[in-house]
Protein backbone atom coordinates (compact mmCIF):
# COMPACT_ATOMS: atom_id res chain seq x y z
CA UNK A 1 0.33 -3.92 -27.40
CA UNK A 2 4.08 -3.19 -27.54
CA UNK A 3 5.17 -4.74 -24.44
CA UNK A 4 7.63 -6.91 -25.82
CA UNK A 5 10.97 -5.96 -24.07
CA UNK A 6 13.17 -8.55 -25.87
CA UNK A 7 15.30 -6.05 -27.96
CA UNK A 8 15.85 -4.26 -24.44
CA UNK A 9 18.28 -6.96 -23.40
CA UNK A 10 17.93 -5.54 -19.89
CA UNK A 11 17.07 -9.14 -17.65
CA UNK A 12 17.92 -7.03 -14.63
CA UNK A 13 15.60 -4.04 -14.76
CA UNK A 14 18.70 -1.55 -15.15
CA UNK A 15 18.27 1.11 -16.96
CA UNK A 16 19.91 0.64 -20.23
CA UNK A 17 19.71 3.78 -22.17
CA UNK A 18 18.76 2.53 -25.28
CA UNK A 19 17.41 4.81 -27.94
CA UNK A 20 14.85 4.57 -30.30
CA UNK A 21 16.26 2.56 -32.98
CA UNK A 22 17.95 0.43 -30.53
CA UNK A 23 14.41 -0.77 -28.28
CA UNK A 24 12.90 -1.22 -31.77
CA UNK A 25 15.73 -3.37 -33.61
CA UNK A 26 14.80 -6.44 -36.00
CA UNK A 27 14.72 -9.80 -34.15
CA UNK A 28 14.08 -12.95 -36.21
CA UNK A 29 11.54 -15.25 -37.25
CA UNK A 30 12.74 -18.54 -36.19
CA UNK A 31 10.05 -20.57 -38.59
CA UNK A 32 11.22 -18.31 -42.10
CA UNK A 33 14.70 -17.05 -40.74
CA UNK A 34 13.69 -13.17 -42.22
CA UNK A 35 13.63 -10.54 -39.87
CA UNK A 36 10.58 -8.49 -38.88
CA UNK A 37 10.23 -5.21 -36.93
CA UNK A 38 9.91 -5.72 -32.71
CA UNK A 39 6.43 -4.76 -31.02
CA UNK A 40 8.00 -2.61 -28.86
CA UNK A 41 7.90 1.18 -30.94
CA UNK A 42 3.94 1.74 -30.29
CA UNK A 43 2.48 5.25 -30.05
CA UNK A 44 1.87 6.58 -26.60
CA UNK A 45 0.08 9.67 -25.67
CA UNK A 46 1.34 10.90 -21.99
CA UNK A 47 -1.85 12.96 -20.70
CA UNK A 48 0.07 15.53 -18.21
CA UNK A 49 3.14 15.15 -19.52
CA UNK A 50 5.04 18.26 -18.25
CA UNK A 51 4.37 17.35 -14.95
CA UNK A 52 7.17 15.68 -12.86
CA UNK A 53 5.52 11.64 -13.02
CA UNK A 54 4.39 12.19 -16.29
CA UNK A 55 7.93 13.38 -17.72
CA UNK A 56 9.32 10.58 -16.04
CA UNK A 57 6.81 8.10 -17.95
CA UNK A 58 7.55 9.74 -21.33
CA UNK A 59 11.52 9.65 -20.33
CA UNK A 60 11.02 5.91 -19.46
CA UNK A 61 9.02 4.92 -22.01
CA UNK A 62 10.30 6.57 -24.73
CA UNK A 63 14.08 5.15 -23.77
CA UNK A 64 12.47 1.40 -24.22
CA UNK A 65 11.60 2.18 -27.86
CA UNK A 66 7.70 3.75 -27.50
CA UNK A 67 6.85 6.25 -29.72
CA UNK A 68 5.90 8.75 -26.98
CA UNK A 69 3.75 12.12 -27.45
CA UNK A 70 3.35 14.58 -24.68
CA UNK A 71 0.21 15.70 -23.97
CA UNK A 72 -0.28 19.09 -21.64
CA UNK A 73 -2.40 22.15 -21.02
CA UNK A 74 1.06 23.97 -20.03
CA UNK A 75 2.41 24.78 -23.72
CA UNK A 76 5.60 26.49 -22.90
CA UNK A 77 6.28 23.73 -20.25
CA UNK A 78 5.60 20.71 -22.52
CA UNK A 79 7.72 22.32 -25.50
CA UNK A 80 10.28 22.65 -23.20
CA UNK A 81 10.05 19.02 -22.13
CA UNK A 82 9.63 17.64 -25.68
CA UNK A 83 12.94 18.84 -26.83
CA UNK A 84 14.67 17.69 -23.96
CA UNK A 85 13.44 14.31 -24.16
CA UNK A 86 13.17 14.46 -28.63
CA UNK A 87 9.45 13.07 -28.21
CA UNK A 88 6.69 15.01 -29.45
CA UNK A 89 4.49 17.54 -28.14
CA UNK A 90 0.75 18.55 -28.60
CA UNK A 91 -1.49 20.21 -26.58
CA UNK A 92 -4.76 18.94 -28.43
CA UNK A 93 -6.56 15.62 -26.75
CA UNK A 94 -7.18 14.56 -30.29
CA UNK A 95 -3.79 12.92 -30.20
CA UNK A 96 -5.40 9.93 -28.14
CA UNK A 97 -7.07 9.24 -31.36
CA UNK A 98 -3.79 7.59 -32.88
CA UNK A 99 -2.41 6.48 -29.56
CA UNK A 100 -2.42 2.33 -28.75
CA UNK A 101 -1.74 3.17 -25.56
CA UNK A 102 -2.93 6.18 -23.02
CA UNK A 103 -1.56 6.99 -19.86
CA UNK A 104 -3.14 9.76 -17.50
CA UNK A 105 -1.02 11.56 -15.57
CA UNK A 106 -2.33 14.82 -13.93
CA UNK A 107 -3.35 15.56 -10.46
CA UNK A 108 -5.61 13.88 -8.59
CA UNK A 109 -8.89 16.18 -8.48
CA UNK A 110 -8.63 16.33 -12.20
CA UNK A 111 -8.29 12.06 -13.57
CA UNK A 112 -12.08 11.45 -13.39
CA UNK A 113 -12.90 14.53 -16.03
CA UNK A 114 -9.59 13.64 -17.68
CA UNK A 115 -10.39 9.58 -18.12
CA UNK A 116 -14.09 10.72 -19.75
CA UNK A 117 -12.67 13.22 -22.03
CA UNK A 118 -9.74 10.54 -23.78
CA UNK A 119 -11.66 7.67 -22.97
CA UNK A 120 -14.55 8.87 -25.51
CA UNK A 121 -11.74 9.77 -27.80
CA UNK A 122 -9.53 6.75 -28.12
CA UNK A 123 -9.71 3.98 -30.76
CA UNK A 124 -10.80 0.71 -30.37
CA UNK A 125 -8.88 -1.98 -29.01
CA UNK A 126 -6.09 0.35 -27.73
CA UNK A 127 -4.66 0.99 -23.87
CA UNK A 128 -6.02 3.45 -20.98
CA UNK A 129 -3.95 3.19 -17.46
CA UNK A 130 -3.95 5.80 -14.87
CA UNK A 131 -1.45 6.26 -12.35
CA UNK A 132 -3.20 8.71 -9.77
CA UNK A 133 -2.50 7.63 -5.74
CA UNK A 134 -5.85 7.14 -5.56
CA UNK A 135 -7.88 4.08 -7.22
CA UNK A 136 -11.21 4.05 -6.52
CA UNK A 137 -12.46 6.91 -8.69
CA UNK A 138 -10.34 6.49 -11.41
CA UNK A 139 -11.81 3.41 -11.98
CA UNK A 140 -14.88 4.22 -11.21
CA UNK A 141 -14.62 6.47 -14.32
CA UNK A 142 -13.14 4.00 -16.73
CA UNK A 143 -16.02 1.65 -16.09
CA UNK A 144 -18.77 4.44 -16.13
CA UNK A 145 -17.31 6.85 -18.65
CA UNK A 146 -15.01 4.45 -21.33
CA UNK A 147 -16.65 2.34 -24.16
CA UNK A 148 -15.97 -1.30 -22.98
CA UNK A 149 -13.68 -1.61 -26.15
CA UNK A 150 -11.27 0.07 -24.52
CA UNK A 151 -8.60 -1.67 -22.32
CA UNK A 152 -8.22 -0.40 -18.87
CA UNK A 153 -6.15 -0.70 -16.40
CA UNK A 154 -5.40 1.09 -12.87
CA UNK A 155 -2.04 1.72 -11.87
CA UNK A 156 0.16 3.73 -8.93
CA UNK A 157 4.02 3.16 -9.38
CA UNK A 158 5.25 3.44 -5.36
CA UNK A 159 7.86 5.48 -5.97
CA UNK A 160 8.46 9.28 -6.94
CA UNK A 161 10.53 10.62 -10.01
CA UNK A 162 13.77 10.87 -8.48
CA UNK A 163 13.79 7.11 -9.51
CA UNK A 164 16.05 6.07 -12.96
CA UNK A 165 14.89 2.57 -12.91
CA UNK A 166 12.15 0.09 -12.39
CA UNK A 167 14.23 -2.05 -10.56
CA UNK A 168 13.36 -3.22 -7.26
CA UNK A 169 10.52 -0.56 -7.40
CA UNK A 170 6.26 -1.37 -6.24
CA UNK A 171 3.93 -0.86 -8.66
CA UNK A 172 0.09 -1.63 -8.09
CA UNK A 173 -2.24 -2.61 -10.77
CA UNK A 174 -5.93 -2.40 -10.45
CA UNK A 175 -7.68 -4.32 -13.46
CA UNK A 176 -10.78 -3.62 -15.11
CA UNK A 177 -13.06 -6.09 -16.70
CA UNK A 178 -11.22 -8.69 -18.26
CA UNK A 179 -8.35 -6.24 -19.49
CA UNK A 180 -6.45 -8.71 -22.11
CA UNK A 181 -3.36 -6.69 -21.73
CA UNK A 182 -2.85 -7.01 -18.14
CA UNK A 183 -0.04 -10.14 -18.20
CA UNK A 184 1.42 -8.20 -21.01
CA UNK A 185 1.89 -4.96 -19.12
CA UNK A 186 2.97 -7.21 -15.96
CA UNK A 187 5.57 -8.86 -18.07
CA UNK A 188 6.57 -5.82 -19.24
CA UNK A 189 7.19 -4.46 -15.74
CA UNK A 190 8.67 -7.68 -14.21
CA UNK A 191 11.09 -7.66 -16.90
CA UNK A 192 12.48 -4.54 -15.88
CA UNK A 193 12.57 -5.78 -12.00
CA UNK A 194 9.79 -4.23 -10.89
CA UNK A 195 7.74 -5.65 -7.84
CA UNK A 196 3.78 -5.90 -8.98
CA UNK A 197 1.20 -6.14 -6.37
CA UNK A 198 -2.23 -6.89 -8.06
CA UNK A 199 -5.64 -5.51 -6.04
CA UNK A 200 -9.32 -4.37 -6.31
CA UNK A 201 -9.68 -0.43 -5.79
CA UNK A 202 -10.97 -0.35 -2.29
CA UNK A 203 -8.24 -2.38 -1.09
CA UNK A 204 -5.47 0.47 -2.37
CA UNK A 205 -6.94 3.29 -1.29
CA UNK A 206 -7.61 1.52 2.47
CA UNK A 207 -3.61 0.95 2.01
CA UNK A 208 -3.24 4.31 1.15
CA UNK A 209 -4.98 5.91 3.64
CA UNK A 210 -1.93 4.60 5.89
CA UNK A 211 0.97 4.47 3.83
CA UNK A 212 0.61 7.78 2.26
CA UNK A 213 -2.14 9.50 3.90
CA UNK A 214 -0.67 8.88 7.98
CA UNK A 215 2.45 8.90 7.04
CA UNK A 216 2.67 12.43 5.22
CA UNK A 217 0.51 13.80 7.84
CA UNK A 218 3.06 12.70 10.68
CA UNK A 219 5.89 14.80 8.93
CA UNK A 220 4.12 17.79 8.07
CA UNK A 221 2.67 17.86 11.48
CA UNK A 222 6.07 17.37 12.61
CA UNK A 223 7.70 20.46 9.89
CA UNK A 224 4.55 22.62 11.30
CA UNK A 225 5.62 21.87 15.19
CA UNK A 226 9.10 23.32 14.48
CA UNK A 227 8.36 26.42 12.50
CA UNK A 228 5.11 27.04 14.95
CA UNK A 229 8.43 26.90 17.73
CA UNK A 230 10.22 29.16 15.94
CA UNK A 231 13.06 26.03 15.19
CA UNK A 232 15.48 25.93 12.27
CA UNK A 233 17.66 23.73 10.44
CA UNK A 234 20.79 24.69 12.70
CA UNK A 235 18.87 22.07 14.85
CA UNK A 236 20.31 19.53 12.87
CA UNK A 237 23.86 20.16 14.81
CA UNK A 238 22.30 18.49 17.69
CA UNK A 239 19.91 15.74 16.18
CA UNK A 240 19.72 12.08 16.45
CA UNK A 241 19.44 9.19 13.79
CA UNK A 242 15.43 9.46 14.71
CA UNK A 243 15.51 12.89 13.98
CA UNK A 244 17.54 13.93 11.06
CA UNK A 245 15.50 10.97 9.38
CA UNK A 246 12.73 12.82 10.01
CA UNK A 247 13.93 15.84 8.70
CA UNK A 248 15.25 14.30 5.65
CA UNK A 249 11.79 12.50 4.96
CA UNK A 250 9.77 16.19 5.58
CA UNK A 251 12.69 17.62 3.24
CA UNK A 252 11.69 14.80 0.36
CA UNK A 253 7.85 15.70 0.49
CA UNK A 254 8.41 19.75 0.62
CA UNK A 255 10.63 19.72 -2.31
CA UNK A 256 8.15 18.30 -4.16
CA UNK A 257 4.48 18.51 -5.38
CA UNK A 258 2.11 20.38 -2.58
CA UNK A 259 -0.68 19.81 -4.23
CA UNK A 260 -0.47 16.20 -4.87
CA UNK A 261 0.46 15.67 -0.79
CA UNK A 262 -2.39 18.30 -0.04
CA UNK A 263 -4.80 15.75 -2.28
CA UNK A 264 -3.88 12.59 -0.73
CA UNK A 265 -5.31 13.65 2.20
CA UNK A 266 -8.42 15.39 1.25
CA UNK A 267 -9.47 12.85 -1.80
CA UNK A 268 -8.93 9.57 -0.33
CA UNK A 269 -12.16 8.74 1.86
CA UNK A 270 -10.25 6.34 4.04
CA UNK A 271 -8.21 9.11 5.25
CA UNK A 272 -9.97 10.73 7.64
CA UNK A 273 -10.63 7.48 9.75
CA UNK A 274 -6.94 7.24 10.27
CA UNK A 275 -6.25 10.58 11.10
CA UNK A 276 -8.39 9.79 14.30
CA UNK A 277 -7.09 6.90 15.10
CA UNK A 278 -3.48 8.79 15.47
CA UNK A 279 -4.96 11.52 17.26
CA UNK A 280 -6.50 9.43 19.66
CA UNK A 281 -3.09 7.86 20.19
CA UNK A 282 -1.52 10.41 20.00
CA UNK A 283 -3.35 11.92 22.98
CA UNK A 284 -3.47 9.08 24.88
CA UNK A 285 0.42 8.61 25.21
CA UNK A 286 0.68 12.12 25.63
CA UNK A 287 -1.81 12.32 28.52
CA UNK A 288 0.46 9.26 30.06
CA UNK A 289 3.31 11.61 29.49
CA UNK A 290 1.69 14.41 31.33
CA UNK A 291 0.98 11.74 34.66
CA UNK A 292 4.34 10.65 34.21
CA UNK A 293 2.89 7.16 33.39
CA UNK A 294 6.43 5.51 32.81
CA UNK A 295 5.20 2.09 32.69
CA UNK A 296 1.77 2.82 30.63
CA UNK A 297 4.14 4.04 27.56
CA UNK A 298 6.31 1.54 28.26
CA UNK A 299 3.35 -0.90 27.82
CA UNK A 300 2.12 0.85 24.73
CA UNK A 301 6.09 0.39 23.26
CA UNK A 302 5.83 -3.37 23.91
CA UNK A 303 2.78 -3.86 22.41
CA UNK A 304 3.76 -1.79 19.05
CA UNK A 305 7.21 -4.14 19.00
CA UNK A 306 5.65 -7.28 19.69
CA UNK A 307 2.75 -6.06 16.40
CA UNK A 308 5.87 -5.60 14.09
């Protein structure tokens, strides 16, 4: 399916800037000594494109030798992007058609419609992966909505697009079926040093509820507090490591995407049960506060250190 990063020469997972002709060179055939064409330049379509993951994917990709097409509703946008990157651009789903491998990246409320439409479209034999935050419905769509001969795979890289390499990075893959490119897609990924944790749906989005879904609610509860109080950044002049860590962190998710933040904590039906559980923390220390309870929080610290 393309995966084969030999011609990459890149054992460490830095980024090695190779072009086109260099990702796809000639390697040998040890058995006839003539040289044949690598696996690596295979067509693939980038569904959402323009959008910050997606022209990350095509960036990425299209650096290790895929032949990459951008695929967006935003014309203007994608144009732009194409050019910048020299990959192609098309707003038609019809591309899928040609494409061995498929990767949907558009925002979250949208993959399910997105995954029927291409899935119906794409040729036999060839590669669908999404790489929403959420798991669950995405492949619930794949399974319900794409002809079984279709591969399929779920994906969520844990990292943002600030990133220029795979190295060190998380990625989760969700399989499907018996998808016969999975070890070739985890090869691919190991070989460039990324970290692959391999789970059911369920078990992701339960994750996700409290890696993402707690966690980004903390700091924009935390960015609300100080604007509701009227506080600026010239409180930095007076903060402490806790703080301007916070600050920094809320800085990281208001820079970016709203709506994929905003999504995370409407779409993900594990959410809401850990929202409660903070809140009912979070008012019981804060009732302790109120009593002065000095020891009761004190308590409460011990037992989160001795949990960690």
């Amino acid at each position: 399916m393309g995966f084969n990063t030999n011609s990459n020469g890149n054992s460490d997972g830095k980024s090695s800037g190779c072009g086109k002709s260099r990702c796809s060179s000639p390697s040998k055939d040890e058995s006839s000594g003539v040289e044949k064409k690598s696996d690596v330049g295979r067509t693939v379509t980038v569904v959402g494109g323009a959008g910050r993951m997606g022209r990350w994917i095509s960036e990425f990709l299209s650096s290790r030798g895929f032949e990459v097409t951008i695929n967006d509703k935003d014309v203007k946008k994608g144009k732009k992007i194409s050019g910048e990157l020299d990959v192609d651009f098309t707003q038609s789903l019809d591309v899928v058609e040609h494409s061995d491998i498929v990767v949907v990246s558009v925002p979250i409320p949208s993959t399910e419609d997105v995954i029927k439409e291409v899935g119906n479209k794409m040729k036999e034999g060839s590669l669908l992966l999404d790489i929403t935050s959420l798991k669950e419905g995405p492949v619930r769509a794949m399974e319900k909505h794409v002809p079984e001969s279709i591969e399929k795979i779920g994906a969520h890289p844990l990292f943002g697009p600030g990133e220029n390499t795979l190295d060190g990075k998380r990625i989760v893959l969700v399989p499907i079926s018996q998808c016969k490119y999975m070890q070739d897609v985890k090869n691919f990924l190991n070989d460039e040093g990324a970290h692959i944790e391999v789970m059911d749906a369920g078990e992701h989005d339960k994750k996700m509820a409290v890696v993402q879904g707690l966690s980004h609610m903390m700091l924009i509860c935390f960015g609300k507090t100080l604007m509701d109080m009227g506080i600026n950044r010239s409180i930095l002049d007076f903060g402490t490591p806790t703080f301007s860590i916070m600050v920094k962190n809320l800085h990281t998710i208001m820079v970016q995407n709203p709506g994929l933040y905003a999504s995370i904590q409407t779409e993900n039906p594990y959410v809401p049960e850990v929202h409660k559980c903070f809140l009912d923390a979070f008012t019981a220390l804060s009732e302790r506060a109120e009593k002065k309870d000095v020891e009761g929080i004190v308590d409460v610290i011990k037992e989160v250190e001795k949990s960690f």
